[in-house]
Protein backbone atom coordinates (compact mmCIF):
# COMPACT_ATOMS: atom_id res chain seq x y z
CA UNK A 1 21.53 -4.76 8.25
CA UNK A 2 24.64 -3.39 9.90
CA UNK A 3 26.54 -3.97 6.29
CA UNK A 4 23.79 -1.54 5.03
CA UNK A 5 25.17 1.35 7.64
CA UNK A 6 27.08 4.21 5.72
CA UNK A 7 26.37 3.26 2.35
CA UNK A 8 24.48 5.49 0.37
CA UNK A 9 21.47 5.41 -1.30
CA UNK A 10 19.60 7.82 -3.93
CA UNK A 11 15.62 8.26 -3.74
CA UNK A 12 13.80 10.27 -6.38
CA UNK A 13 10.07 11.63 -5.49
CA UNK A 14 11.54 11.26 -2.09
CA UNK A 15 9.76 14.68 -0.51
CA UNK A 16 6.41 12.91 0.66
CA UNK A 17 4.33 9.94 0.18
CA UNK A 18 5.96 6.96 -1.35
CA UNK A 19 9.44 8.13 -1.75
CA UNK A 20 9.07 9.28 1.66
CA UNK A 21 8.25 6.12 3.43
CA UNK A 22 10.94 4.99 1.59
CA UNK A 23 13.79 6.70 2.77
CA UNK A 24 12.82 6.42 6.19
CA UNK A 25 12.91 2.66 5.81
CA UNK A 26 16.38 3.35 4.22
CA UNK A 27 17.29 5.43 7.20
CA UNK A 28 16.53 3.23 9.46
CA UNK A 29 19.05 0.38 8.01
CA UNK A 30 21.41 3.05 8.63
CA UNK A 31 21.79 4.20 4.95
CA UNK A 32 22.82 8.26 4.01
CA UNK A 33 20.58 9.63 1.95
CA UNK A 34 20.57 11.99 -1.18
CA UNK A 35 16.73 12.62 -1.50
CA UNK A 36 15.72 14.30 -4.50
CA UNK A 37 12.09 15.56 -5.39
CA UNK A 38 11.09 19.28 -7.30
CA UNK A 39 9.46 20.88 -4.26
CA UNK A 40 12.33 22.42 -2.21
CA UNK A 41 10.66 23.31 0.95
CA UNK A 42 9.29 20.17 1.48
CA UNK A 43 12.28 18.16 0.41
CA UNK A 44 14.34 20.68 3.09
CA UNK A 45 11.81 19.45 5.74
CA UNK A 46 11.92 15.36 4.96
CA UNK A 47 15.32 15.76 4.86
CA UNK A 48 15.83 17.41 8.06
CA UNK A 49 12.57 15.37 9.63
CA UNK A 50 15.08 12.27 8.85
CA UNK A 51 17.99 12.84 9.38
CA UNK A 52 17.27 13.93 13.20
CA UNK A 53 15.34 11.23 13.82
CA UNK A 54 17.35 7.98 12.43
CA UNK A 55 21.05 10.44 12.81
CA UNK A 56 21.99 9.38 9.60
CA UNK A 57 23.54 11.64 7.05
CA UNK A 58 20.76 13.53 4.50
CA UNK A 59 21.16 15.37 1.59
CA UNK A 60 18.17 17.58 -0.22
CA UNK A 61 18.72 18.32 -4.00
CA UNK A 62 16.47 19.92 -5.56
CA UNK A 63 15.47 18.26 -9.01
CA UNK A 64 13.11 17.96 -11.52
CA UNK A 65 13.27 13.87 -13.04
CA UNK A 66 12.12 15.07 -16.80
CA UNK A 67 15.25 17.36 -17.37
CA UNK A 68 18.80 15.75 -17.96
CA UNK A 69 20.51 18.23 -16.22
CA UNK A 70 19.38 17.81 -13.25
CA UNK A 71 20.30 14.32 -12.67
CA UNK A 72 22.94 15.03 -13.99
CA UNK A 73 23.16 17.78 -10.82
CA UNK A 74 21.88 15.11 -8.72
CA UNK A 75 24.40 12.65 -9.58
CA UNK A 76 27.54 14.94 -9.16
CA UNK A 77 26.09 16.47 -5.47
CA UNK A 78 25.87 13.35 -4.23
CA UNK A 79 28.86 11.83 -5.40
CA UNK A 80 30.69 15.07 -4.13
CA UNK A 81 29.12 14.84 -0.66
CA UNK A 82 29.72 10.59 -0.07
CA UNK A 83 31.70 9.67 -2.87
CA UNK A 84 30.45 6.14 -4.41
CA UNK A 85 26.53 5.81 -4.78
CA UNK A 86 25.74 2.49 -3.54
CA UNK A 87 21.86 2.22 -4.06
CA UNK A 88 19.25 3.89 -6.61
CA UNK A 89 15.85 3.83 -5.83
CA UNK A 90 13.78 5.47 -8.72
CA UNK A 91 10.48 6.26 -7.53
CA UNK A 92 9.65 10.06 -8.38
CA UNK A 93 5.90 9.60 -10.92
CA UNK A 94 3.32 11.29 -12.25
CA UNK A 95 -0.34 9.73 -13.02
CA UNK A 96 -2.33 10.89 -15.53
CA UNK A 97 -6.35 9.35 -15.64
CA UNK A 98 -8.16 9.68 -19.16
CA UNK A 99 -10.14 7.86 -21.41
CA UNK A 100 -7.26 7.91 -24.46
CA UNK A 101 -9.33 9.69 -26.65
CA UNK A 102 -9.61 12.57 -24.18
CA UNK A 103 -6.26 12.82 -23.30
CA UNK A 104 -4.02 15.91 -23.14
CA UNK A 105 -1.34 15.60 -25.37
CA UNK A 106 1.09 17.38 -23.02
CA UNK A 107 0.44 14.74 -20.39
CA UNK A 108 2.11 11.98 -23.10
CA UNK A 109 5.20 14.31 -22.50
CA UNK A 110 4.99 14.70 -19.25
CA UNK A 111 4.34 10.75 -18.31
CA UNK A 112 7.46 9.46 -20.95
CA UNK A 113 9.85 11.98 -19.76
CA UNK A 114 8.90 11.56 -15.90
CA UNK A 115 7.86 7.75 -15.56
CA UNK A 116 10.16 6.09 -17.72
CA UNK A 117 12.85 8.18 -19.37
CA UNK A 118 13.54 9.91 -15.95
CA UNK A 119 14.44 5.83 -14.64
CA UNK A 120 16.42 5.18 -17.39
CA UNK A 121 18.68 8.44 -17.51
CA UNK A 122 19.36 7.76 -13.60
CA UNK A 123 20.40 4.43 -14.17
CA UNK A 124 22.42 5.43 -17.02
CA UNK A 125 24.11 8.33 -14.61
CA UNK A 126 25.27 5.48 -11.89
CA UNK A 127 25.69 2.46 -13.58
CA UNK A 128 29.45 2.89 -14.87
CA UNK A 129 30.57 3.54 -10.90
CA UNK A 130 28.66 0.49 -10.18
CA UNK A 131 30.26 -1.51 -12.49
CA UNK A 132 34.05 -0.08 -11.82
CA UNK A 133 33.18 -1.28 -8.29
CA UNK A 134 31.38 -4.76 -9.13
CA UNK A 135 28.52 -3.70 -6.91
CA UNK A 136 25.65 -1.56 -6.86
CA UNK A 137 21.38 -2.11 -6.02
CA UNK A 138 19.06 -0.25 -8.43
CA UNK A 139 15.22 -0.89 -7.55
CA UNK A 140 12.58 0.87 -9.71
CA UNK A 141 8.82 1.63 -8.54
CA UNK A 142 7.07 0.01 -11.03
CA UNK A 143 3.18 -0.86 -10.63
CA UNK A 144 1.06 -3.10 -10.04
CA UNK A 145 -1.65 -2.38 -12.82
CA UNK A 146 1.26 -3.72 -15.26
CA UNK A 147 0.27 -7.10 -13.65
CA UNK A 148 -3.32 -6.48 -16.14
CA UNK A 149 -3.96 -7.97 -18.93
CA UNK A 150 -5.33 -5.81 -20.56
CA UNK A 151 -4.39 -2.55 -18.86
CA UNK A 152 -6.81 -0.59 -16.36
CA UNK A 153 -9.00 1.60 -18.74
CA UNK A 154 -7.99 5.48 -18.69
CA UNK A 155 -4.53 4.47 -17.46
CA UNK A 156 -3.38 2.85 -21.06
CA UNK A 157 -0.55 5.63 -21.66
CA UNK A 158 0.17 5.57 -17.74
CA UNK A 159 0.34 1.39 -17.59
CA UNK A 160 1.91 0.99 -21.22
CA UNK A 161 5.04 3.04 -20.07
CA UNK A 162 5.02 0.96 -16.48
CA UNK A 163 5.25 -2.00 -18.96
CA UNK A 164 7.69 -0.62 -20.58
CA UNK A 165 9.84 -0.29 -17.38
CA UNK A 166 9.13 -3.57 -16.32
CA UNK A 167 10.62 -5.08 -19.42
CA UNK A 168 13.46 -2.60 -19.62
CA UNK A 169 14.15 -3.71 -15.62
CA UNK A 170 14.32 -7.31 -16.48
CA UNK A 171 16.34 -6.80 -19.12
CA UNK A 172 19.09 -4.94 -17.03
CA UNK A 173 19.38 -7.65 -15.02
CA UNK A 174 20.51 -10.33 -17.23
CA UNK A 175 22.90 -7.60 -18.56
CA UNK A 176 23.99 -6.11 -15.19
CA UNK A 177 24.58 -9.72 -12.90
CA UNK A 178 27.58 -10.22 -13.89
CA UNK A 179 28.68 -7.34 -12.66
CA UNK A 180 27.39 -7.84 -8.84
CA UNK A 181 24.45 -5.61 -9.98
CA UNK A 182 20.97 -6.25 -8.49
CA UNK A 183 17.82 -4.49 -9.96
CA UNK A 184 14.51 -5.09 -8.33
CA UNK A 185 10.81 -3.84 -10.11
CA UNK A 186 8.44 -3.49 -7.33
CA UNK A 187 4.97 -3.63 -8.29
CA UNK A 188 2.77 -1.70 -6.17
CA UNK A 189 -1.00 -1.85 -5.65
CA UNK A 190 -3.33 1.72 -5.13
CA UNK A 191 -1.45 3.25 -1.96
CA UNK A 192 -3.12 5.69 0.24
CA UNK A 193 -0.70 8.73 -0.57
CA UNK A 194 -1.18 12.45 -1.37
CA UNK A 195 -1.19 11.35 -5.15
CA UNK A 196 -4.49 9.34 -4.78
CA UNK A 197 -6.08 11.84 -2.63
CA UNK A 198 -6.33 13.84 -5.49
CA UNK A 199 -8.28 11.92 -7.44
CA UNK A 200 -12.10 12.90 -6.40
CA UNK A 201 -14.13 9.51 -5.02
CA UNK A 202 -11.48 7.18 -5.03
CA UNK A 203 -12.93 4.84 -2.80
CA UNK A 204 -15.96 4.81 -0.42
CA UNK A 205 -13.66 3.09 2.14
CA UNK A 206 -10.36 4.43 2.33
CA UNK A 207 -9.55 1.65 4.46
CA UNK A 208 -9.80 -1.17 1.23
CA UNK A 209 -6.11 0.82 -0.14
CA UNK A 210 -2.78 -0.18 0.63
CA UNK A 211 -0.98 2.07 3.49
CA UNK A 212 3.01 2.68 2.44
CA UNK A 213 4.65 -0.25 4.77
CA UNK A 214 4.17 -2.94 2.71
CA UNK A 215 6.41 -0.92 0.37
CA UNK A 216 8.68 -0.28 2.54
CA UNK A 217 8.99 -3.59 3.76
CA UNK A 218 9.62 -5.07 0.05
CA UNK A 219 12.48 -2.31 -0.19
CA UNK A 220 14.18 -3.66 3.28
CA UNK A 221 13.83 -6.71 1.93
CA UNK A 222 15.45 -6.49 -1.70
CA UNK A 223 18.12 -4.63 0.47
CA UNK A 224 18.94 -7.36 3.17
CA UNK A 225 18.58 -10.91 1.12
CA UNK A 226 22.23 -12.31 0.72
CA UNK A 227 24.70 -10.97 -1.69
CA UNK A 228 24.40 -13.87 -4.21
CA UNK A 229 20.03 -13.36 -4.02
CA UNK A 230 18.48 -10.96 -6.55
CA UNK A 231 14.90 -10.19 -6.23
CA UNK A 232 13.96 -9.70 -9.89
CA UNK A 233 10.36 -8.39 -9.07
CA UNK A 234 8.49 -7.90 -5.46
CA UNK A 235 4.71 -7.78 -6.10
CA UNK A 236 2.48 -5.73 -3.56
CA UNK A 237 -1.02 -5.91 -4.55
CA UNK A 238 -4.07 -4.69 -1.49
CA UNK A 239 -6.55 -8.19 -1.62
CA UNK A 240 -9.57 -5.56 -1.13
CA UNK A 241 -8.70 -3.64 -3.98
CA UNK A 242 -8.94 -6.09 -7.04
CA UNK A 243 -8.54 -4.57 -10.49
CA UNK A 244 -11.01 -6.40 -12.14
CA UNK A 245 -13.19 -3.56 -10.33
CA UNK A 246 -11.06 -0.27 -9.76
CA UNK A 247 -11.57 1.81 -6.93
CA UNK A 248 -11.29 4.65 -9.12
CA UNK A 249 -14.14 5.54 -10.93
CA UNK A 250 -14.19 5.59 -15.07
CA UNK A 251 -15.17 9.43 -15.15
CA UNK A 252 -12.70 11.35 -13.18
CA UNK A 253 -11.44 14.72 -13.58
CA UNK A 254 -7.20 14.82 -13.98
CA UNK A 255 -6.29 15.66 -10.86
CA UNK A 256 -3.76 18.71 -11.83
CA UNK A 257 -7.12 20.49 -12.66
């Protein structure tokens, strides 16, 4: 842990929920932080919230995942304010619950361009630096309903595109080893967040979904295993929430609505 104090780390969605637990767990290892999410107010209070109570360094930029230029802005203001980027964690997502046939078109937008293109252009932002200095962590929020075969119904465009990151994470291992890069998927179950809360009747008992610390002890992990150790993929499924019989009901509203 103490070779983790003063490096830096980026977290997308970082503002509340996930992301949040997240870069409190990064705090605590003694990592600065350049927290990103689109809501400024709240990213001004997580980012105060943390750096007051683990004293570590904490930058807020405001930034919306979908549009290019923001990483980009993202990228620059953090590299300005630390100099090298150490660690990417891409978490920031968006669900979307439909049977296929009823689903928005926008949302197929909105799901490639925040879920998986968003990931990609923020590795693509970093990844030269990392090279240059033969070192570098990248883990990507994945999820755990890409461990289904087939995919949760009404979560098919949602699932296919997790897939899709899963593959493309593999992938950029083999390529990026070499280089003293690690990239870890992890593979979360149903958390209780703000995002599920949305969704109307998720569960009778509340109590059967996964709280955040799991996930944030898979992140200290991947962080602290030895510098020749790569966890490829860290899978965090609740046992009382099996998929074979979601929690979340078939007819469901979309929870932006």
């Amino acid at each position: 842990m103490e070779l983790l104090k003063g490096k830096t780390a980026i977290i997308t969605g970082a503002s509340r929920g996930i992301g949040k637990a997240i870069a409190e767990a990064a705090a605590s290892l003694g990592i600065n932080l350049s927290l990103a999410a689109r809501g400024e107010g709240p990213l001004e209070e997580t980012a105060v919230e943390i750096a007051n109570h683990y004293g570590v360094e904490v930058l807020p930029v405001s930034t919306d995942v979908t549009q290019f230029e923001d990483l980009e802005n993202l990228v620059k203001k953090t590299q300005k304010q630390f100099g090298a980027i150490d660690i990417l964690i891409n978490n920031a997502g968006i669900s979307s619950q439909y049977p296929f046939e009823k689903q928005p078109f926008e949302d197929f937008e909105r799901l490639v361009h925040t879920n998986y293109l968003g990931y990609v252009r923020m590795i693509r932002l970093v990844i030269n630096d990392m090279i240059k200095r033969k070192s570098g962590t990248i883990i990507n929020m994945v999820s755990g309903s890409t461990l289904c075969d087939p995919l949760p119904r009404t979560f098919l465009v949602y699932s296919s595109l997790k897939v899709g990151l899963r593959a493309f994470s593999k992938g950029l291992f083999w390529e990026m080893r070499d280089h003293g890069i690690k990239i870890t998927s992890i593979l979360p179950g149903v958390t209780d967040t703000e995002l599920t809360e949305k969704l109307d009747k998720i569960t009778v008992d509340r109590s059967r979904l996964m709280t955040t610390e799991a996930i944030e002890n898979a992140v200290k992990f991947a962080l602290n295993v030895p510098a020749n150790v790569c966890p490829l993929e860290i899978s965090v499924i609740n046992q009382q929430t099996p998929w074979t019989e979601p929690v979340i009901p078939y007819k469901q509203e979309h929870p932006d609505k």
